[in-house]
C-alpha atoms as a PDB file:
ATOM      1  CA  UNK A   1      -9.890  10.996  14.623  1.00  0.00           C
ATOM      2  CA  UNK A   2      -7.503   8.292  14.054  1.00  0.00           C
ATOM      3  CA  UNK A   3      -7.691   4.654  12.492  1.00  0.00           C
ATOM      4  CA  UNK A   4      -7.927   3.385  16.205  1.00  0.00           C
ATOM      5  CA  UNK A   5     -10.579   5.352  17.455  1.00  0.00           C
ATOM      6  CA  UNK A   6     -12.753   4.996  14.958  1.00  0.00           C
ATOM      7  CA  UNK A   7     -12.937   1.409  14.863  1.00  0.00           C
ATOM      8  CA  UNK A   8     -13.660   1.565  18.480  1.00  0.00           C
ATOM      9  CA  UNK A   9     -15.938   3.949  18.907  1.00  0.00           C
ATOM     10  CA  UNK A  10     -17.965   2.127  15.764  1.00  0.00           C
ATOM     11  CA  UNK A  11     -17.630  -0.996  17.832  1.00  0.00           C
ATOM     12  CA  UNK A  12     -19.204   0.744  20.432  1.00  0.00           C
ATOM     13  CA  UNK A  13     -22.271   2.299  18.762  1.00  0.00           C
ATOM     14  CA  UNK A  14     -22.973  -0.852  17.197  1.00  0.00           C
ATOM     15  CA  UNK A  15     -23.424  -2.282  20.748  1.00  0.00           C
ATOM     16  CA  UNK A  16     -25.027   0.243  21.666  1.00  0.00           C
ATOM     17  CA  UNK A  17     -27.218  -0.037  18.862  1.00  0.00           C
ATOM     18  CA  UNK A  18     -27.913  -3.967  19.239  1.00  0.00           C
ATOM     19  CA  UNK A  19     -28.790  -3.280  22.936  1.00  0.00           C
ATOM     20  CA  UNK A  20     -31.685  -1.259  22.035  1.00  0.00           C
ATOM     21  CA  UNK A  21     -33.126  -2.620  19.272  1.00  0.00           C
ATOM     22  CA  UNK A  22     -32.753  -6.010  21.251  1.00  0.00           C
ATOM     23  CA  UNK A  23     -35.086  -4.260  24.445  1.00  0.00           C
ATOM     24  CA  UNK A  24     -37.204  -2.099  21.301  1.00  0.00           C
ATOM     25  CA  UNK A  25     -37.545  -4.696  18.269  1.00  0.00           C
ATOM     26  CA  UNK A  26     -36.561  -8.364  19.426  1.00  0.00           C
ATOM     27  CA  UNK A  27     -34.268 -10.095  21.841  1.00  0.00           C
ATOM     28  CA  UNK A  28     -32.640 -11.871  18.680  1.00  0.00           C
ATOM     29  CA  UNK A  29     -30.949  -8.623  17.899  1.00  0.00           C
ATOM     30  CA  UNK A  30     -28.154  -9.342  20.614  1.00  0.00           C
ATOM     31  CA  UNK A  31     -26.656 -11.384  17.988  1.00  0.00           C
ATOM     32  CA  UNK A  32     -25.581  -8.203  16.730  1.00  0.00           C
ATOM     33  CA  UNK A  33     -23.361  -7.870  20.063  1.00  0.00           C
ATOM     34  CA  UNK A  34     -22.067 -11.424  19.945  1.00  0.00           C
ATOM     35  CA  UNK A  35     -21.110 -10.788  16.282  1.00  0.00           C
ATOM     36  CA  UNK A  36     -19.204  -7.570  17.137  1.00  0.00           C
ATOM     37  CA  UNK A  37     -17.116  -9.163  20.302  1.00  0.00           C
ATOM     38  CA  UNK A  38     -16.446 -12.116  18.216  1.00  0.00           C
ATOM     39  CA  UNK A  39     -14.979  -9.862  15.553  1.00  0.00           C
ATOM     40  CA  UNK A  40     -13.012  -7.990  18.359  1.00  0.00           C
ATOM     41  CA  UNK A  41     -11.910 -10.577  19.218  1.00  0.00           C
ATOM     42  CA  UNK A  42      -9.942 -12.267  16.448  1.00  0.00           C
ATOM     43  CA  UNK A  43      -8.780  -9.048  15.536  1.00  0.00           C
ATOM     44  CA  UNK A  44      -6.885  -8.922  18.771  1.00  0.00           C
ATOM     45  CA  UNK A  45      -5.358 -12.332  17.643  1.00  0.00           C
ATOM     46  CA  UNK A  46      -5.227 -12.057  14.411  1.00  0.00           C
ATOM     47  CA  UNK A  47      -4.120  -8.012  13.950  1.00  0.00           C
ATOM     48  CA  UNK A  48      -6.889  -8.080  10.690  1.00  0.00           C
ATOM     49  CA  UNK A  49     -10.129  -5.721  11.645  1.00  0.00           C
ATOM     50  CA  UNK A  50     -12.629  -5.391   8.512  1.00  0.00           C
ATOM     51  CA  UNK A  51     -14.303  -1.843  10.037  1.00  0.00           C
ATOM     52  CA  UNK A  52     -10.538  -0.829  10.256  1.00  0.00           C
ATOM     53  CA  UNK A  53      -9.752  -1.655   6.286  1.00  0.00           C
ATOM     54  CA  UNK A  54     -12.934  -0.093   5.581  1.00  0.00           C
ATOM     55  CA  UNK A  55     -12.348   3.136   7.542  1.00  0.00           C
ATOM     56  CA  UNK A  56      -8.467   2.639   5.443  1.00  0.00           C
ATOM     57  CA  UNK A  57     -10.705   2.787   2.283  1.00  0.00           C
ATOM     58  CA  UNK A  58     -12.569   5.905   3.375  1.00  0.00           C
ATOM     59  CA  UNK A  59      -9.571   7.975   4.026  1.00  0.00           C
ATOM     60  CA  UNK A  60      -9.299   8.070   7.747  1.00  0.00           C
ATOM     61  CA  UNK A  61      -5.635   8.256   9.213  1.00  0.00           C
ATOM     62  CA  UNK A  62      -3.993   5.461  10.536  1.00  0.00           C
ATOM     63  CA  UNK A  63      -3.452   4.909  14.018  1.00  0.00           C
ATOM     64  CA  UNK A  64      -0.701   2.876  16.282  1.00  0.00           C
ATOM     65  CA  UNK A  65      -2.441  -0.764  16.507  1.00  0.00           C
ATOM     66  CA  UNK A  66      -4.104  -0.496  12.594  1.00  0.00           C
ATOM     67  CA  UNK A  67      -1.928   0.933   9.655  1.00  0.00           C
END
């Protein structure tokens, strides 16, 4: 697993995550989802992701968008 797909697919699970402990826990916990769009977001304008320096950090390889 690359750099790339491991930001992605931890951008996913964390959706995934907010979206059920939103219906289980508390509706506040779709903040969780805004947060994680937001922070897709200005990585798309901005080309700085913090999940993909901390993956960096952790040793996985990088991909084509995050090096």
């Amino acid at each position: 697993m690359n750099l790339d797909r491991a930001v992605m697919a931890f951008a996913g699970i964390m959706v995934l995550v907010s979206v059920v402990l939103a219906y289980a826990v508390s509706p506040l916990w779709m903040w969780l989802t805004v947060f994680v769009g937001l922070n897709l977001f200005q990585a798309s304008l901005t080309g700085f992701c913090p999940a993909a320096w901390l993956f960096k950090l952790l040793g996985v390889p990088a991909g084509q968008h995050f090096k």
